[in-house]
Protein backbone atom coordinates (compact mmCIF):
# COMPACT_ATOMS: atom_id res chain seq x y z
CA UNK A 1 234.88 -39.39 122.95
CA UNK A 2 231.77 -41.08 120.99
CA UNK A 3 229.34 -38.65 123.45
CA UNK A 4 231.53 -35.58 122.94
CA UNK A 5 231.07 -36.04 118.81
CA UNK A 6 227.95 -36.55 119.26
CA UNK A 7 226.84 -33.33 120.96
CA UNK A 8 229.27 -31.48 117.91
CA UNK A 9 227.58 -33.04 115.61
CA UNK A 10 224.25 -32.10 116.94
CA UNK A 11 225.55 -28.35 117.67
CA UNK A 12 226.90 -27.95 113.92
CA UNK A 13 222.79 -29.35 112.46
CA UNK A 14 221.44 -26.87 115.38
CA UNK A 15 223.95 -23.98 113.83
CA UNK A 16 221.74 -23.35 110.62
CA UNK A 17 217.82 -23.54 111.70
CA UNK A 18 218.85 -21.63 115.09
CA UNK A 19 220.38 -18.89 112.46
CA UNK A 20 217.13 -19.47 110.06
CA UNK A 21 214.90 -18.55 112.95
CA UNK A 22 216.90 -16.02 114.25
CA UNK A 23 216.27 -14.29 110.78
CA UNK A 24 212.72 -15.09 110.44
CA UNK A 25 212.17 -12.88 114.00
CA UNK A 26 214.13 -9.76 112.30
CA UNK A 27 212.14 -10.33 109.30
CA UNK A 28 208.62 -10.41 111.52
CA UNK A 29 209.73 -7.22 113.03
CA UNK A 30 210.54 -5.27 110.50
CA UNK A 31 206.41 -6.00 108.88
CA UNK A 32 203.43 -4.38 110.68
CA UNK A 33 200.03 -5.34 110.30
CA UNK A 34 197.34 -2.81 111.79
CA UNK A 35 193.72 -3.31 111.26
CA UNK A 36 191.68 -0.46 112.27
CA UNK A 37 187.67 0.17 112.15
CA UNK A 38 185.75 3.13 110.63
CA UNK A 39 182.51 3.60 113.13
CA UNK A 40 179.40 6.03 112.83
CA UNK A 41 176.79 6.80 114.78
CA UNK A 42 173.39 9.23 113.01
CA UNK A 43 172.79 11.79 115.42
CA UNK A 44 169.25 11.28 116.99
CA UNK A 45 166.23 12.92 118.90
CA UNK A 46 167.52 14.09 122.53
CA UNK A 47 171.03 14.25 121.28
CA UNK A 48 170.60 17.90 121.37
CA UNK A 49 170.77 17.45 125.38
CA UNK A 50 174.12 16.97 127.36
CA UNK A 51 174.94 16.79 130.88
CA UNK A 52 178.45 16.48 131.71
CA UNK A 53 179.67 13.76 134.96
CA UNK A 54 179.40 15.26 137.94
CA UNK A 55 182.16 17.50 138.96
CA UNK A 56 183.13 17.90 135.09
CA UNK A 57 182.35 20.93 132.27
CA UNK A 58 182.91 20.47 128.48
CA UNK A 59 183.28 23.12 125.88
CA UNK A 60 185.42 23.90 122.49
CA UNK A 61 188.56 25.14 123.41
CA UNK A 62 190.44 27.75 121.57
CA UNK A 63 194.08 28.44 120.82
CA UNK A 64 194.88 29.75 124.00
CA UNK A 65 193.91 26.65 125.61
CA UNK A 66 195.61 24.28 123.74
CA UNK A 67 198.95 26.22 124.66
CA UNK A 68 197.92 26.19 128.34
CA UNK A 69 197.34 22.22 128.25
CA UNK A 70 199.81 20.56 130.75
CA UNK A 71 201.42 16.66 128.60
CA UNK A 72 200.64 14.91 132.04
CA UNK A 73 196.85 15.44 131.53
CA UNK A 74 196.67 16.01 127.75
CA UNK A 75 199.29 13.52 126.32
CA UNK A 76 199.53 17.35 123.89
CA UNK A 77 203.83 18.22 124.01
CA UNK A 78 205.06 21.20 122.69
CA UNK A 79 204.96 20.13 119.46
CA UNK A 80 201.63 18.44 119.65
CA UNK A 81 200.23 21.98 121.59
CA UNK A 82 201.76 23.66 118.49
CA UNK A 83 199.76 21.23 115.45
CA UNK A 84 196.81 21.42 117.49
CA UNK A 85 196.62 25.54 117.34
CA UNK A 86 197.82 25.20 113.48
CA UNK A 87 194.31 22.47 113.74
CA UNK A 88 192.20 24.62 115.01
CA UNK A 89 193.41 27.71 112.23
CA UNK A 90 191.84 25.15 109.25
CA UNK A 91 188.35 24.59 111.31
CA UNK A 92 189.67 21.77 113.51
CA UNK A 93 187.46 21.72 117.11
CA UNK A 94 189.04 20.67 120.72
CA UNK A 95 186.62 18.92 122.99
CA UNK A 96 188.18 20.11 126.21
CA UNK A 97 186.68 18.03 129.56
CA UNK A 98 187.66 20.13 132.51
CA UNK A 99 188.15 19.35 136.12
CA UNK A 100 188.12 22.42 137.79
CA UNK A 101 190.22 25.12 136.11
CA UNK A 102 192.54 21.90 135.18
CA UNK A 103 191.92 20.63 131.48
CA UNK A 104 191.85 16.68 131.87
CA UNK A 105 190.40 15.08 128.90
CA UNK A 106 190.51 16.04 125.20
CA UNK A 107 189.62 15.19 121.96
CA UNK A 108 189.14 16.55 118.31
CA UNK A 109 187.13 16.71 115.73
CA UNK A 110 187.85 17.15 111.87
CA UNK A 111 184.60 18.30 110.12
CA UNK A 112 185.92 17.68 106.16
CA UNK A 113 187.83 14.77 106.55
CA UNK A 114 188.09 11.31 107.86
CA UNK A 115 191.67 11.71 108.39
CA UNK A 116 194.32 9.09 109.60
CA UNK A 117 197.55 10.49 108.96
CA UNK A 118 200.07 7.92 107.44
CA UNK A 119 196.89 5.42 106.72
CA UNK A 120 193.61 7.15 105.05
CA UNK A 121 192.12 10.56 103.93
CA UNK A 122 188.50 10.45 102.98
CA UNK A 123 186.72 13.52 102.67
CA UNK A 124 183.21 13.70 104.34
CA UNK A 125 180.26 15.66 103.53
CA UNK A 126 178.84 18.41 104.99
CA UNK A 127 176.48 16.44 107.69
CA UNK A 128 179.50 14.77 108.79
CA UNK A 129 182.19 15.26 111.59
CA UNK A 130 185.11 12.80 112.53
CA UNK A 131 186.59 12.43 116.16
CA UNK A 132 190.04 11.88 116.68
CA UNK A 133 193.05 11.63 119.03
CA UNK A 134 190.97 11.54 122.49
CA UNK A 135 193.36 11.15 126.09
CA UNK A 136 191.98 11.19 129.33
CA UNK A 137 194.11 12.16 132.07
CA UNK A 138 195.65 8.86 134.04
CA UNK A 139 194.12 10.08 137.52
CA UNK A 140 190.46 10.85 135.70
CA UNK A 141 190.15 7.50 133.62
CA UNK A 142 186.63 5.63 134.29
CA UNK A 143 184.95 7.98 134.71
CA UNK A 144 183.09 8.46 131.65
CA UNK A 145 185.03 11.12 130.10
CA UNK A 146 185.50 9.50 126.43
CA UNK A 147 181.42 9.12 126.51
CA UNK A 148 180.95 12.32 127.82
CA UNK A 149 183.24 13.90 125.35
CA UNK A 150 181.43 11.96 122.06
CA UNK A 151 177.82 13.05 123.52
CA UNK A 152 179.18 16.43 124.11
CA UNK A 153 179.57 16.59 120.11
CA UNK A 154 176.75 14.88 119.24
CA UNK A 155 174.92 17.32 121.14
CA UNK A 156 176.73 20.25 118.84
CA UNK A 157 175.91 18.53 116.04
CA UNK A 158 172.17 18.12 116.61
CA UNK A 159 172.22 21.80 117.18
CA UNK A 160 173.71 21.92 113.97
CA UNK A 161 171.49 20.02 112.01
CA UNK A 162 174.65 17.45 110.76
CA UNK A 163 173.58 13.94 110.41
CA UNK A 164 176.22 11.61 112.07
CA UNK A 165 179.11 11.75 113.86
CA UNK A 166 182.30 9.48 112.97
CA UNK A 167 185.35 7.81 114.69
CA UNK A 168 187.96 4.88 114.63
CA UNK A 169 189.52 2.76 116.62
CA UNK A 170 192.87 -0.14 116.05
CA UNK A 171 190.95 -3.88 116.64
CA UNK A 172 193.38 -4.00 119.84
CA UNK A 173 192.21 -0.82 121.37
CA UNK A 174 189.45 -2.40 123.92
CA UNK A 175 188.69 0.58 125.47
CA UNK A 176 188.02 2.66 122.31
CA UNK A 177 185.78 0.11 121.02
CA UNK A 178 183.44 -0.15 124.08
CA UNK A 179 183.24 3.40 124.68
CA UNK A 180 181.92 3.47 120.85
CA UNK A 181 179.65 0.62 121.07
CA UNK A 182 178.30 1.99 124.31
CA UNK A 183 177.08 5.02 122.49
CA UNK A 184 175.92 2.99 119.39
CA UNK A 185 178.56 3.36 116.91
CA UNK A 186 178.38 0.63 114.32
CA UNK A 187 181.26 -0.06 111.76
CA UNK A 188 181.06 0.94 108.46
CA UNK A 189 184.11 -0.91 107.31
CA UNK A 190 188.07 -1.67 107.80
CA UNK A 191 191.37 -0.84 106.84
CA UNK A 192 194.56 -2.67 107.17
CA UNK A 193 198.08 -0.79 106.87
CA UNK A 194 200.94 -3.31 105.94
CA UNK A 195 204.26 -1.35 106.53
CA UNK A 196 207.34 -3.24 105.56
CA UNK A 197 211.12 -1.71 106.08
CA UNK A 198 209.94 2.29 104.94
CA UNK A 199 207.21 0.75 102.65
CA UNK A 200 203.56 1.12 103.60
CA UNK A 201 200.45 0.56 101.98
CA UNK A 202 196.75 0.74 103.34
CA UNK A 203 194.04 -1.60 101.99
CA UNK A 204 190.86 -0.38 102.34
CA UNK A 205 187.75 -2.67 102.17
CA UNK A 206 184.69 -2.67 99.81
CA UNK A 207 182.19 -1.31 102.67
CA UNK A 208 184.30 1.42 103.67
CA UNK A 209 184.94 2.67 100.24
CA UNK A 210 181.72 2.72 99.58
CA UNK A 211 180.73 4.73 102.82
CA UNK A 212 183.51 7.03 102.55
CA UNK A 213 184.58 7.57 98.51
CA UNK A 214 187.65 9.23 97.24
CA UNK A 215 186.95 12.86 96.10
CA UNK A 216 188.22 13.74 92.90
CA UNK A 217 191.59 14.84 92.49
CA UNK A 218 192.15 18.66 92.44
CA UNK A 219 195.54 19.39 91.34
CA UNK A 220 195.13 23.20 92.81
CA UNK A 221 194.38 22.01 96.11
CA UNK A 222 197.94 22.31 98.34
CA UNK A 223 198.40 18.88 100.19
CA UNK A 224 198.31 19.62 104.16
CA UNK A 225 198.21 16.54 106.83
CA UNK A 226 196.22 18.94 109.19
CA UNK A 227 193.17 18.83 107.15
């Protein structure tokens, strides 16, 4: 009888911290912290010249394309096919890497904004383009594609005269971050996103801000997450 009270006792002192933990993990789920880096890279001499893997071709795709892009290679649903066409009406670009006739690897590229829906929107100056949302397909990965598709713009943008070319990457995305540093990119500064049961708030840090600043408000201007 003394052993049986014993282990009831110790169940009824468990009860409470068990529950108090228990709450703690709902509480850690419902916050999100994401920490992302801001990377550039100036566009140099010899930039201007591209050569593709072997086996590959790169070029801008149009709205046509973007419709015709199969989600098994392009990640792009019919929703995402749709916002990229609606992209591409406001000056948006599509890197398209093809394999064959088949589109495998694509990527875009804003040239007004630094643009991170739901975290920042910095607007960049005329020298400036920002590369976002690149997928390669699963059965083409390693192959260089990601490079390719960065030095494929640079290359535009030498021909263009623009002086750097921007991108970001989440401090857990490995893969993002050593394709950038392979090609040079060097941070110009972090964000962190705290989101919090519907609540979210992006902190943006001193070298950033100073890199990219806030334009001044235009109270004409219509707000539109595609830009």
């Amino acid at each position: 009888m003394a052993e049986r009270h014993r282990s009831s006792s110790a169940t009824e002192k468990a009860g409470p911290l068990l529950r108090a933990r228990r709450l703690l993990g709902r509480v850690r789920r419902r916050f999100a912290l994401d920490t992302f880096d801001v990377f550039a890279r100036h566009v140099a001499p010899g930039d201007e010249r591209f050569e593709p893997p072997a086996g590959y071709r790169f070029r801008f795709g149009e709205p046509a394309d973007v419709e015709a892009c199969d989600e098994h290679h392009t990640e792009l649903d019919e929703r995402e096919r749709r916002e990229g066409v609606a992209r591409l009406g406001v000056g948006h670009q599509v890197v398209l890497g093809q394999h064959g006739d088949r589109t495998v690897f694509t990527m875009w590229v804003n040239p007004r904004n630094v643009n991170i829906p739901g975290h920042v929107k910095r607007p960049l100056s005329a020298d400036r383009s920002f590369i976002y949302k690149a997928y390669s397909s699963p059965e083409h990965r390693g192959r260089g594609l990601y490079e390719a598709g960065m030095r494929f713009v640079l290359a535009d943008l030498a021909r263009q005269g623009k002086r750097s070319l921007l991108g970001y990457a989440h401090v857990k995305k490995g893969i993002s971050r050593k394709g950038l540093a392979a090609l040079g990119f060097e941070s110009l500064g972090r964000f962190r996103t705290l989101s919090a049961l519907g609540w979210r708030r992006t902190f943006v840090s001193k070298e950033l801000a100073a890199s990219l600043p806030l334009a001044p408000q235009r109270s004409t201007e219509p707000a539109t997450s595609a830009r």
